[in-house]
PDB file of N, CA and C in Angstrom:
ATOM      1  N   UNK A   1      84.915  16.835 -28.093  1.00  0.00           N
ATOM      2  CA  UNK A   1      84.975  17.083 -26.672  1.00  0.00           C
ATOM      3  C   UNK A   1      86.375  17.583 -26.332  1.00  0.00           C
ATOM      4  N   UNK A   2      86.437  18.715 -25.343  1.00  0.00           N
ATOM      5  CA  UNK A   2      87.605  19.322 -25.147  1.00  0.00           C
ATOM      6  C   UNK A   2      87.572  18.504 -23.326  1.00  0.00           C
ATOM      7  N   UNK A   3      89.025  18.010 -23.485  1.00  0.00           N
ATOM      8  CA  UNK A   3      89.047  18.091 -21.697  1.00  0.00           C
ATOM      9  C   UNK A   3      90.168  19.068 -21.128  1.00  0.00           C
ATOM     10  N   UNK A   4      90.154  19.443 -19.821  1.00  0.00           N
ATOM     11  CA  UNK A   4      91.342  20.152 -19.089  1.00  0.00           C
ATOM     12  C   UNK A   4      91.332  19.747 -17.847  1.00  0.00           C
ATOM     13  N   UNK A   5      92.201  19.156 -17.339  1.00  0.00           N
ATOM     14  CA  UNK A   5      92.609  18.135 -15.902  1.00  0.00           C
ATOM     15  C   UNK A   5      92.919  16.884 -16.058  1.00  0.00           C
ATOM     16  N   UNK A   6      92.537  15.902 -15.191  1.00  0.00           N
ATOM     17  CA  UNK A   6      92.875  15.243 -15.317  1.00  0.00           C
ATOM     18  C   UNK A   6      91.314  13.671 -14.942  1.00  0.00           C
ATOM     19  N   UNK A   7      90.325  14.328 -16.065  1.00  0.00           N
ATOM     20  CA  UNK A   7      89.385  13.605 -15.680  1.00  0.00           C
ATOM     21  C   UNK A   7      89.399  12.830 -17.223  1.00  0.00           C
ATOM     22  N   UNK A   8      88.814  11.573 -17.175  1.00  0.00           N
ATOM     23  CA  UNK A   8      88.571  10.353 -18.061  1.00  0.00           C
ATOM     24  C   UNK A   8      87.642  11.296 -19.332  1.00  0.00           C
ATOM     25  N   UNK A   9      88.269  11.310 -21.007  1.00  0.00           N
ATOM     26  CA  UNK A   9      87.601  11.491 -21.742  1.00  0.00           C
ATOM     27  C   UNK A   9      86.456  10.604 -21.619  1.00  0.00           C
ATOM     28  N   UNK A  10      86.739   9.251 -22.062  1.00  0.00           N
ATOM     29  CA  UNK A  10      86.137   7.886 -22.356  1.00  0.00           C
ATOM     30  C   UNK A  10      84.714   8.387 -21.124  1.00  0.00           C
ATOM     31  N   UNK A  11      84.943   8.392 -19.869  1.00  0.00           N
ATOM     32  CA  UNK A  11      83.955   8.418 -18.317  1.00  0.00           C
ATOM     33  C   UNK A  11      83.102   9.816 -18.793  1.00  0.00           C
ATOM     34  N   UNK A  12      83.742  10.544 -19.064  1.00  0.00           N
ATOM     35  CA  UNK A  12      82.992  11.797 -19.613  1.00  0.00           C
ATOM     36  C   UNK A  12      81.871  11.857 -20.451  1.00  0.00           C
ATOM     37  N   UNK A  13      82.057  11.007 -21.735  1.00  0.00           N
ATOM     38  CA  UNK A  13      81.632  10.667 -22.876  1.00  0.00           C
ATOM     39  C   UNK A  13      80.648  10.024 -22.127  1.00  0.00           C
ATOM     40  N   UNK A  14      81.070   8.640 -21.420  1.00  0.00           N
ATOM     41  CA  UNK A  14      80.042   7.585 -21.176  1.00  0.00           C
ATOM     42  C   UNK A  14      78.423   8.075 -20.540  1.00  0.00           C
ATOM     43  N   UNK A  15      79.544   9.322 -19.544  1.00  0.00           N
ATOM     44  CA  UNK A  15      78.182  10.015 -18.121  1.00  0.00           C
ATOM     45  C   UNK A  15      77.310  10.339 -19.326  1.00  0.00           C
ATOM     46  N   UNK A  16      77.859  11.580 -20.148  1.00  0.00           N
ATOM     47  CA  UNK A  16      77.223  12.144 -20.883  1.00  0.00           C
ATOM     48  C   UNK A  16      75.888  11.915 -21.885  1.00  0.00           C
ATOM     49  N   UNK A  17      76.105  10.204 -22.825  1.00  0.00           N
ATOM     50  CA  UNK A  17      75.540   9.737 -23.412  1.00  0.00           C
ATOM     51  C   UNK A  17      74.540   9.288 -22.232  1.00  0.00           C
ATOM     52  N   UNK A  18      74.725   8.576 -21.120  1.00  0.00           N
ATOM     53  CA  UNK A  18      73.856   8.284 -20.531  1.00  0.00           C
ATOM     54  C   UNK A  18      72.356   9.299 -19.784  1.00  0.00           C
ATOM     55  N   UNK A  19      73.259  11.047 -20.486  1.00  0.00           N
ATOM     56  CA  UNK A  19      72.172  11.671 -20.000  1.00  0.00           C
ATOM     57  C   UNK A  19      71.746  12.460 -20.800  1.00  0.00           C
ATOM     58  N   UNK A  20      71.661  11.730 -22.005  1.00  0.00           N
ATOM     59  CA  UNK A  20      71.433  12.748 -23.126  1.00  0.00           C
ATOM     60  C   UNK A  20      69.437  12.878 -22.835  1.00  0.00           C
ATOM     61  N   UNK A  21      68.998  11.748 -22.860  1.00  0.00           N
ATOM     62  CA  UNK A  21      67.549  11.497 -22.347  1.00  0.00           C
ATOM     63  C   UNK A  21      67.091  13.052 -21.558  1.00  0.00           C
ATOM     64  N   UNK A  22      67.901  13.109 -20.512  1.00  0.00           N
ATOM     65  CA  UNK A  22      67.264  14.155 -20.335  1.00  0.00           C
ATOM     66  C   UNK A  22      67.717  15.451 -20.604  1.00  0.00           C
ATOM     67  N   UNK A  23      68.449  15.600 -21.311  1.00  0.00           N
ATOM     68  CA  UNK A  23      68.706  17.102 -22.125  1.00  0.00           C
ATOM     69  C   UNK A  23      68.121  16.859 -23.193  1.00  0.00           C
ATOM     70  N   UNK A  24      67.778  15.982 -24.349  1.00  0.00           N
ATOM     71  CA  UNK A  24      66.608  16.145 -24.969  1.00  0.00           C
ATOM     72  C   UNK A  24      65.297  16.703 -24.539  1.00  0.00           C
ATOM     73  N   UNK A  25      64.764  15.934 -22.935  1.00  0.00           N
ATOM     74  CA  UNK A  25      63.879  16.706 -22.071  1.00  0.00           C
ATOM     75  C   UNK A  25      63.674  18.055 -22.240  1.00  0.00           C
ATOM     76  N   UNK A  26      64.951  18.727 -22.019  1.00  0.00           N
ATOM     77  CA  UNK A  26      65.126  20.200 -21.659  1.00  0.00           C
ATOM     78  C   UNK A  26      64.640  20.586 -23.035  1.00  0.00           C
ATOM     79  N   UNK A  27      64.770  20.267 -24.168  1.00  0.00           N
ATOM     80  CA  UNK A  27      64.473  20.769 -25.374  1.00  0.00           C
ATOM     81  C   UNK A  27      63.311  20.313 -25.842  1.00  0.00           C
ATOM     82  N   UNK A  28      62.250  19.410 -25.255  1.00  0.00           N
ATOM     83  CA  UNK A  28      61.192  18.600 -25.563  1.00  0.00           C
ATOM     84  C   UNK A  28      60.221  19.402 -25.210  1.00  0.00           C
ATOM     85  N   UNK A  29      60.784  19.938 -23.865  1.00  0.00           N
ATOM     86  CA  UNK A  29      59.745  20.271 -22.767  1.00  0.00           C
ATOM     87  C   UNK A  29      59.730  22.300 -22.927  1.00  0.00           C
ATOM     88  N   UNK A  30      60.517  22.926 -23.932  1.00  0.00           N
ATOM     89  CA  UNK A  30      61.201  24.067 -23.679  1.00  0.00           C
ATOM     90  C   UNK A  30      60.816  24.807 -25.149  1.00  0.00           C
ATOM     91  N   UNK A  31      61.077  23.593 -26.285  1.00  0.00           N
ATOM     92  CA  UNK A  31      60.820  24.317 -27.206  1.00  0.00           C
ATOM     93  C   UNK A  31      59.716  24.013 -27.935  1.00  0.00           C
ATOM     94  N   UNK A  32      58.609  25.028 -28.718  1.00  0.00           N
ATOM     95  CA  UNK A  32      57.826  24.745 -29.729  1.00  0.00           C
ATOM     96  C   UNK A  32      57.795  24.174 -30.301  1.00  0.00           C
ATOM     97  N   UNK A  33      58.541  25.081 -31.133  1.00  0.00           N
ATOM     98  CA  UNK A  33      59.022  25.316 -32.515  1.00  0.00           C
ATOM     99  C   UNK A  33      60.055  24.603 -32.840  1.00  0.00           C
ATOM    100  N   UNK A  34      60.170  23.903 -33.870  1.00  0.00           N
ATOM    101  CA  UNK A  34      61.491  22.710 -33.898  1.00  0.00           C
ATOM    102  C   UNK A  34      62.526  24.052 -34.108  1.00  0.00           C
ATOM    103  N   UNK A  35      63.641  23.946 -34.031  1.00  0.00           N
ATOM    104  CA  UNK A  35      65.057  24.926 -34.394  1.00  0.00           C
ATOM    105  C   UNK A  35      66.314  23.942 -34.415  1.00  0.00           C
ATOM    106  N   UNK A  36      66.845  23.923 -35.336  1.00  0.00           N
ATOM    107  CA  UNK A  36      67.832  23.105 -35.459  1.00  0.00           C
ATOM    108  C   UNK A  36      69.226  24.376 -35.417  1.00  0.00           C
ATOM    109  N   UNK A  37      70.106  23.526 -34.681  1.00  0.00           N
ATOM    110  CA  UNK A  37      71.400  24.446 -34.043  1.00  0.00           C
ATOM    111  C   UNK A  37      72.262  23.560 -33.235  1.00  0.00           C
ATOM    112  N   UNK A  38      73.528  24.053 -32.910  1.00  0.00           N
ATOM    113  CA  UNK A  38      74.305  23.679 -32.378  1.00  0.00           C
ATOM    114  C   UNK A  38      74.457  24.249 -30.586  1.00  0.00           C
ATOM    115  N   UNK A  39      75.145  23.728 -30.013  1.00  0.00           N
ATOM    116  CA  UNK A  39      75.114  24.322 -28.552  1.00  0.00           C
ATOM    117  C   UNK A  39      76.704  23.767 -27.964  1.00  0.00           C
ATOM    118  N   UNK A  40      77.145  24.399 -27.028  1.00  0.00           N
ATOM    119  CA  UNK A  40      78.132  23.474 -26.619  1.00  0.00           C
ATOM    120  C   UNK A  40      78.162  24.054 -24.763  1.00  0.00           C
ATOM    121  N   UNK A  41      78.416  22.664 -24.158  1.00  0.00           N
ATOM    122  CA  UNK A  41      77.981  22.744 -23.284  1.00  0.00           C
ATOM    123  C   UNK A  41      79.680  22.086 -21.794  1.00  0.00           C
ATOM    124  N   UNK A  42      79.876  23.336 -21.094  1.00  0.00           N
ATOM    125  CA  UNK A  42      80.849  23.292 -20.424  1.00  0.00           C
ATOM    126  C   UNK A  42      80.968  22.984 -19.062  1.00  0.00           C
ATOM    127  N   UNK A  43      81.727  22.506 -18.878  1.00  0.00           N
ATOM    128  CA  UNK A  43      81.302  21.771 -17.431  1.00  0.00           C
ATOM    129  C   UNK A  43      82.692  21.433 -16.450  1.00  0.00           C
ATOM    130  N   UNK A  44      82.634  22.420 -15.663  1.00  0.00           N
ATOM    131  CA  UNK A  44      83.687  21.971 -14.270  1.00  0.00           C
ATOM    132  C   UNK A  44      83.728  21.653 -12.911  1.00  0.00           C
ATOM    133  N   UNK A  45      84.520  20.630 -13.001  1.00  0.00           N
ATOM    134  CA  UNK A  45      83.757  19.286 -11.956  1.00  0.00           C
ATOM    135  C   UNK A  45      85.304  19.729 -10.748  1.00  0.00           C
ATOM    136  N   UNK A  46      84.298  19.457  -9.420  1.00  0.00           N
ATOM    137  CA  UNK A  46      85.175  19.776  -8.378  1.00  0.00           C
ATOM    138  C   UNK A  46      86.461  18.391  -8.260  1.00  0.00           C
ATOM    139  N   UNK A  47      87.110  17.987  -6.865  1.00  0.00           N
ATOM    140  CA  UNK A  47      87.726  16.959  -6.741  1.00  0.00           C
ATOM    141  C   UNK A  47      87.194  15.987  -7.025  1.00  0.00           C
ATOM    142  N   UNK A  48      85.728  15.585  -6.218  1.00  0.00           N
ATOM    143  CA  UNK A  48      85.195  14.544  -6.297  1.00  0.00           C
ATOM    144  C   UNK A  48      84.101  14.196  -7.833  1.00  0.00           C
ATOM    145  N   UNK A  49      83.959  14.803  -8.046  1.00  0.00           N
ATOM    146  CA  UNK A  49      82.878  14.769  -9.503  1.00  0.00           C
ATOM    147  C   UNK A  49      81.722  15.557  -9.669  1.00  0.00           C
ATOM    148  N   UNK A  50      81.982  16.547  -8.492  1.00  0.00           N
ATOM    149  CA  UNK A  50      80.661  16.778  -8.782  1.00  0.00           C
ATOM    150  C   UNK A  50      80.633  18.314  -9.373  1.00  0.00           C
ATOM    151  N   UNK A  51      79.618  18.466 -10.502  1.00  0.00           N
ATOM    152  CA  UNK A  51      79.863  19.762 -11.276  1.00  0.00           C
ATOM    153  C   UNK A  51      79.574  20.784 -10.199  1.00  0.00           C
ATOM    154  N   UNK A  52      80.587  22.168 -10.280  1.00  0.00           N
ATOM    155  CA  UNK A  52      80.175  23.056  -9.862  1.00  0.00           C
ATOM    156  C   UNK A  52      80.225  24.678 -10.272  1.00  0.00           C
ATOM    157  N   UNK A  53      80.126  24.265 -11.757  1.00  0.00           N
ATOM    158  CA  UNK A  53      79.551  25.152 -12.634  1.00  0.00           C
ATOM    159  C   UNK A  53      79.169  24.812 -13.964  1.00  0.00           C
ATOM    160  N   UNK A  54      78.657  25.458 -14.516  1.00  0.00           N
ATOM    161  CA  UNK A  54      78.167  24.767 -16.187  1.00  0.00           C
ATOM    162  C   UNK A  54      78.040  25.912 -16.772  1.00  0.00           C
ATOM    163  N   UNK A  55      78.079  26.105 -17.843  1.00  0.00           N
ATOM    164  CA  UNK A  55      77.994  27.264 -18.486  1.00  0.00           C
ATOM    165  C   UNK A  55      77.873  26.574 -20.251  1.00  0.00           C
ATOM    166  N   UNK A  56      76.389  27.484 -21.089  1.00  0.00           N
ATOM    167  CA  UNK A  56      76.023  26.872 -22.484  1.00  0.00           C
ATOM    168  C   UNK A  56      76.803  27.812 -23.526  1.00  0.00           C
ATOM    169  N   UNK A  57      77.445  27.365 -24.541  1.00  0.00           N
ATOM    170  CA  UNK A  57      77.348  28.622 -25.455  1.00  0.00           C
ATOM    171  C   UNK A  57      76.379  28.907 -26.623  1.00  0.00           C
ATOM    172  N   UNK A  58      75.643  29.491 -26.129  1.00  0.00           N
ATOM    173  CA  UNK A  58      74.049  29.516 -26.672  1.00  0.00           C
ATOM    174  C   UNK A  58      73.204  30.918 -26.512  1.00  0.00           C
ATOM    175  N   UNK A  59      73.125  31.801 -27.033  1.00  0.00           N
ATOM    176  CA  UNK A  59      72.536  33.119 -26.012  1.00  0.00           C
ATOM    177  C   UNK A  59      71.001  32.799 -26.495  1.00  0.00           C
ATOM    178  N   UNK A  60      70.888  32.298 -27.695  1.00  0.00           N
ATOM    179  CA  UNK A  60      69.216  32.253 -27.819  1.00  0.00           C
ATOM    180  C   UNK A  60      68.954  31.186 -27.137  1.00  0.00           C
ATOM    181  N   UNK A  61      67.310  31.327 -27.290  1.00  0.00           N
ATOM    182  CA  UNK A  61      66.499  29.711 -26.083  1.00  0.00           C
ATOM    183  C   UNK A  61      67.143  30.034 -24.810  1.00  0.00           C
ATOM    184  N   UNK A  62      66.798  31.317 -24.205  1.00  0.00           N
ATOM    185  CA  UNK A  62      66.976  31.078 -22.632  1.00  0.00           C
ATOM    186  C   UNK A  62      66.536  30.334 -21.585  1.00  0.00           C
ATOM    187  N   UNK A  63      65.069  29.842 -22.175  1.00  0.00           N
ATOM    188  CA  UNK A  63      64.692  28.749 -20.813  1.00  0.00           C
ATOM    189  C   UNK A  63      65.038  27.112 -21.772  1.00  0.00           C
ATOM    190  N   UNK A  64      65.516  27.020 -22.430  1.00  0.00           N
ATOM    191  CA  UNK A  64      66.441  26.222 -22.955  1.00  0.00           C
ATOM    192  C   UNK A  64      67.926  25.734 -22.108  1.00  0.00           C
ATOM    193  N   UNK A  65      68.442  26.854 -22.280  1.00  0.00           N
ATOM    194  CA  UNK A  65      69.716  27.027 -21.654  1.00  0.00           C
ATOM    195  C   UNK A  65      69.735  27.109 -20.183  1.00  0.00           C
ATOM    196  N   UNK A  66      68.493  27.461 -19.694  1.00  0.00           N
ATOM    197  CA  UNK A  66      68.348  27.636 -17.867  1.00  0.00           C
ATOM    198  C   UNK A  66      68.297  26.172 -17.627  1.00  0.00           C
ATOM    199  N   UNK A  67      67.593  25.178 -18.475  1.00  0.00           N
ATOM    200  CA  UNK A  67      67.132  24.192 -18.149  1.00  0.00           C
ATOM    201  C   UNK A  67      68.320  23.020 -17.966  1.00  0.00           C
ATOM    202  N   UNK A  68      69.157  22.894 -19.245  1.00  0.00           N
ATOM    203  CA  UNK A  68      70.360  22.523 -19.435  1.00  0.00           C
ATOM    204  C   UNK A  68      71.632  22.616 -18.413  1.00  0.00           C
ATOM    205  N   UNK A  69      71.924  23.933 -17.791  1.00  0.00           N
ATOM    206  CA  UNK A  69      72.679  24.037 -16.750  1.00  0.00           C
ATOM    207  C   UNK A  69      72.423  23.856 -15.349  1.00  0.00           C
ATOM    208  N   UNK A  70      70.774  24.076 -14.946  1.00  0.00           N
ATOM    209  CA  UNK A  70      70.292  23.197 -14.545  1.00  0.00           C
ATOM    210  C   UNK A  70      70.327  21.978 -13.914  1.00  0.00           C
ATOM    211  N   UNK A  71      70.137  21.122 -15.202  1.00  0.00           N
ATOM    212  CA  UNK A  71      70.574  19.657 -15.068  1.00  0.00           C
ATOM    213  C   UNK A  71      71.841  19.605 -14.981  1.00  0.00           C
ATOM    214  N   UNK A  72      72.543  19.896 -15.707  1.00  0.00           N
ATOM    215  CA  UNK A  72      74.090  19.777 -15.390  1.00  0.00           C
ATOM    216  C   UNK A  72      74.730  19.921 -14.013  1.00  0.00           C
ATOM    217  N   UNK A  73      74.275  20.900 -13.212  1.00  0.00           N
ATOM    218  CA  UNK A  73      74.465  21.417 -11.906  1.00  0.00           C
ATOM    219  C   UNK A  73      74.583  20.008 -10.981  1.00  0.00           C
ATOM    220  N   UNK A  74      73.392  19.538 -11.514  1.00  0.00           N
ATOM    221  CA  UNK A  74      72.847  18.551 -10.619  1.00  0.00           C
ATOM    222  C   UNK A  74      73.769  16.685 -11.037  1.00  0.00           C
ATOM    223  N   UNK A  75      74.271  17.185 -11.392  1.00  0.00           N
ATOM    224  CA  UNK A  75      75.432  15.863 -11.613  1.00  0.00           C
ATOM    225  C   UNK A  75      76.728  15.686 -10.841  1.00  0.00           C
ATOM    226  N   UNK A  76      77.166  14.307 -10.912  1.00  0.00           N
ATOM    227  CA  UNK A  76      78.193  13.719 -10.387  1.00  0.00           C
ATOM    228  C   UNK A  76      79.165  13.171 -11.292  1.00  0.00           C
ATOM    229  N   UNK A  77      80.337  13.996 -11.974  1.00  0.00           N
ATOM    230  CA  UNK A  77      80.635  12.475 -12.930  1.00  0.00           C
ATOM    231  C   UNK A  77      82.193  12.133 -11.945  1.00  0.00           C
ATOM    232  N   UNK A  78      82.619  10.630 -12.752  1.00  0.00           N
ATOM    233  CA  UNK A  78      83.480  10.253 -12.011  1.00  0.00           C
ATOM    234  C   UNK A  78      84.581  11.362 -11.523  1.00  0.00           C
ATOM    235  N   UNK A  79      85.589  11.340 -10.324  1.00  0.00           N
ATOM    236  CA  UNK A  79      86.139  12.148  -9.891  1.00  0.00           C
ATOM    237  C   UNK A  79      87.342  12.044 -10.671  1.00  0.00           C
ATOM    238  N   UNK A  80      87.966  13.087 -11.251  1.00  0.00           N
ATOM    239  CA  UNK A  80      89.590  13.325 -11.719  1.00  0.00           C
ATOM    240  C   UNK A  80      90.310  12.759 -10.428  1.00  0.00           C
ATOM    241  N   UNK A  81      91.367  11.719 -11.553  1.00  0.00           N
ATOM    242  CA  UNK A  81      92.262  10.701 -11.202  1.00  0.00           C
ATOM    243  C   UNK A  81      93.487  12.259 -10.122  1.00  0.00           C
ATOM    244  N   UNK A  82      93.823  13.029 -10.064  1.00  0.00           N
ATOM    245  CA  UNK A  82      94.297  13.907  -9.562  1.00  0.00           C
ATOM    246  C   UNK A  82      93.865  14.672  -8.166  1.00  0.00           C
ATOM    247  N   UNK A  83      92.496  14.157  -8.230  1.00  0.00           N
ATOM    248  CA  UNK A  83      92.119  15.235  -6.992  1.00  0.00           C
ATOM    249  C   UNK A  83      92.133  16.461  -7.297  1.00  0.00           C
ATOM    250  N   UNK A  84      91.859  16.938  -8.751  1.00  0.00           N
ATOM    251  CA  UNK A  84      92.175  18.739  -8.150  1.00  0.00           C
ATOM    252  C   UNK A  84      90.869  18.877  -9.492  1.00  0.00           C
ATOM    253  N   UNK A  85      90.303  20.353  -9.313  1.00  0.00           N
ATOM    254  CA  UNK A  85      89.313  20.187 -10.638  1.00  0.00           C
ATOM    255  C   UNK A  85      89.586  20.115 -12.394  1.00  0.00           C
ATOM    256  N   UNK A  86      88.884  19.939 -12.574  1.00  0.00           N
ATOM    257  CA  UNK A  86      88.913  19.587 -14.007  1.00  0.00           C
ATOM    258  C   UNK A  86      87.852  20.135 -14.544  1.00  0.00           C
ATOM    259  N   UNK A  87      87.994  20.157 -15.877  1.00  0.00           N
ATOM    260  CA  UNK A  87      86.523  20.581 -16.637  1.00  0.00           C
ATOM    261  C   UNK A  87      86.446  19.999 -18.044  1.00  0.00           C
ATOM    262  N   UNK A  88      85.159  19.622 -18.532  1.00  0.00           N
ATOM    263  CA  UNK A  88      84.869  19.116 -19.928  1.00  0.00           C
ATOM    264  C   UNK A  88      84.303  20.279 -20.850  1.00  0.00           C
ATOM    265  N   UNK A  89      84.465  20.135 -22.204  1.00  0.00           N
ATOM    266  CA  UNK A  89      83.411  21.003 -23.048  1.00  0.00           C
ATOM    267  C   UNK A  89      83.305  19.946 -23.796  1.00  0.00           C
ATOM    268  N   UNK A  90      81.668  19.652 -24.270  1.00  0.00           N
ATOM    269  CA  UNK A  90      81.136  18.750 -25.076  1.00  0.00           C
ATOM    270  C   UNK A  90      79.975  19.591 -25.837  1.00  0.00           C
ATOM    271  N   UNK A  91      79.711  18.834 -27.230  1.00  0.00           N
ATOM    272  CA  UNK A  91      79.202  19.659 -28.311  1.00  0.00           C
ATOM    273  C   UNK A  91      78.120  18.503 -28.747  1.00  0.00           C
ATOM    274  N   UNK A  92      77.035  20.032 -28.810  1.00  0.00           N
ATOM    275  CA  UNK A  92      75.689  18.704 -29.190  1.00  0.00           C
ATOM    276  C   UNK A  92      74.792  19.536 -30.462  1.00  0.00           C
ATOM    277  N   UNK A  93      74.164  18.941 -31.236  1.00  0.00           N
ATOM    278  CA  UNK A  93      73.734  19.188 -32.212  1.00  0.00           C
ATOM    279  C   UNK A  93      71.745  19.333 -31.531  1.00  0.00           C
ATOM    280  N   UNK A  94      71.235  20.256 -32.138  1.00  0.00           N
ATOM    281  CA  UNK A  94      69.612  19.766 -31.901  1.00  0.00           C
ATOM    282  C   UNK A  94      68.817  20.552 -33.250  1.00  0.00           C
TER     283      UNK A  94
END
C-alpha cells in the first residue's frame, strides 16, 4: 500500500479489509470465467473521508473495473489527521 497525505496507513488497511466482501462481489458477480491477475486500486479521499475519485490499474474486465470504482466512490474512510486530501493505492490479487 502506497499512502500520500496525511491519512492512517493502519485505518486504510482496516476500511479496506473490511470491504473486501464486496469487491470480491464485483468479481463474483462480473466475471465468468475464473482469470487470475493482479489489479491495483487508487483512491483519493477529500478532507473529511470521503473518496472523490478512484481510479483501477486494470484496462481488461471493464465491467469489472466499472464495478470496483463504483464501490469505491461510494465510501467514507476515516478523515486525514490534516484536513487537506490525501490518497491511498492498495494492491489486490484475484
Amino acid at each position: 500500500m502506497v499512502i500520500s497525505g496525511a491519512i492512517s496507513k493502519e485505518a486504510v488497511e482496516k476500511f479496506i479489509a473490511a470491504h473486501l466482501r464486496e469487491i470480491d462481489k464485483c468479481y463474483s458477480d462480473n466475471i465468468n470465467t475464473p482469470v487470475k491477475g493482479r489489479f491495483s486500486l487508487k483512491i483519493d479521499v477529500d478532507a473529511s473521508g470521503k473518496v472523490i475519485k478512484a481510479e483501477i490499474g486494470i484496462d481488461e474486465l471493464k465491467v469489472l473495473k466499472s464495478c470496483i470504482i463504483k464501490l469505491a466512490e461510494s465510501w467514507t474512510l476515516p478523515a486525514p489527521s490534516d484536513g487537506k486530501t490525501a490518497s491511498a493505492e492498495c494492491f489486490f490479487e484475484f
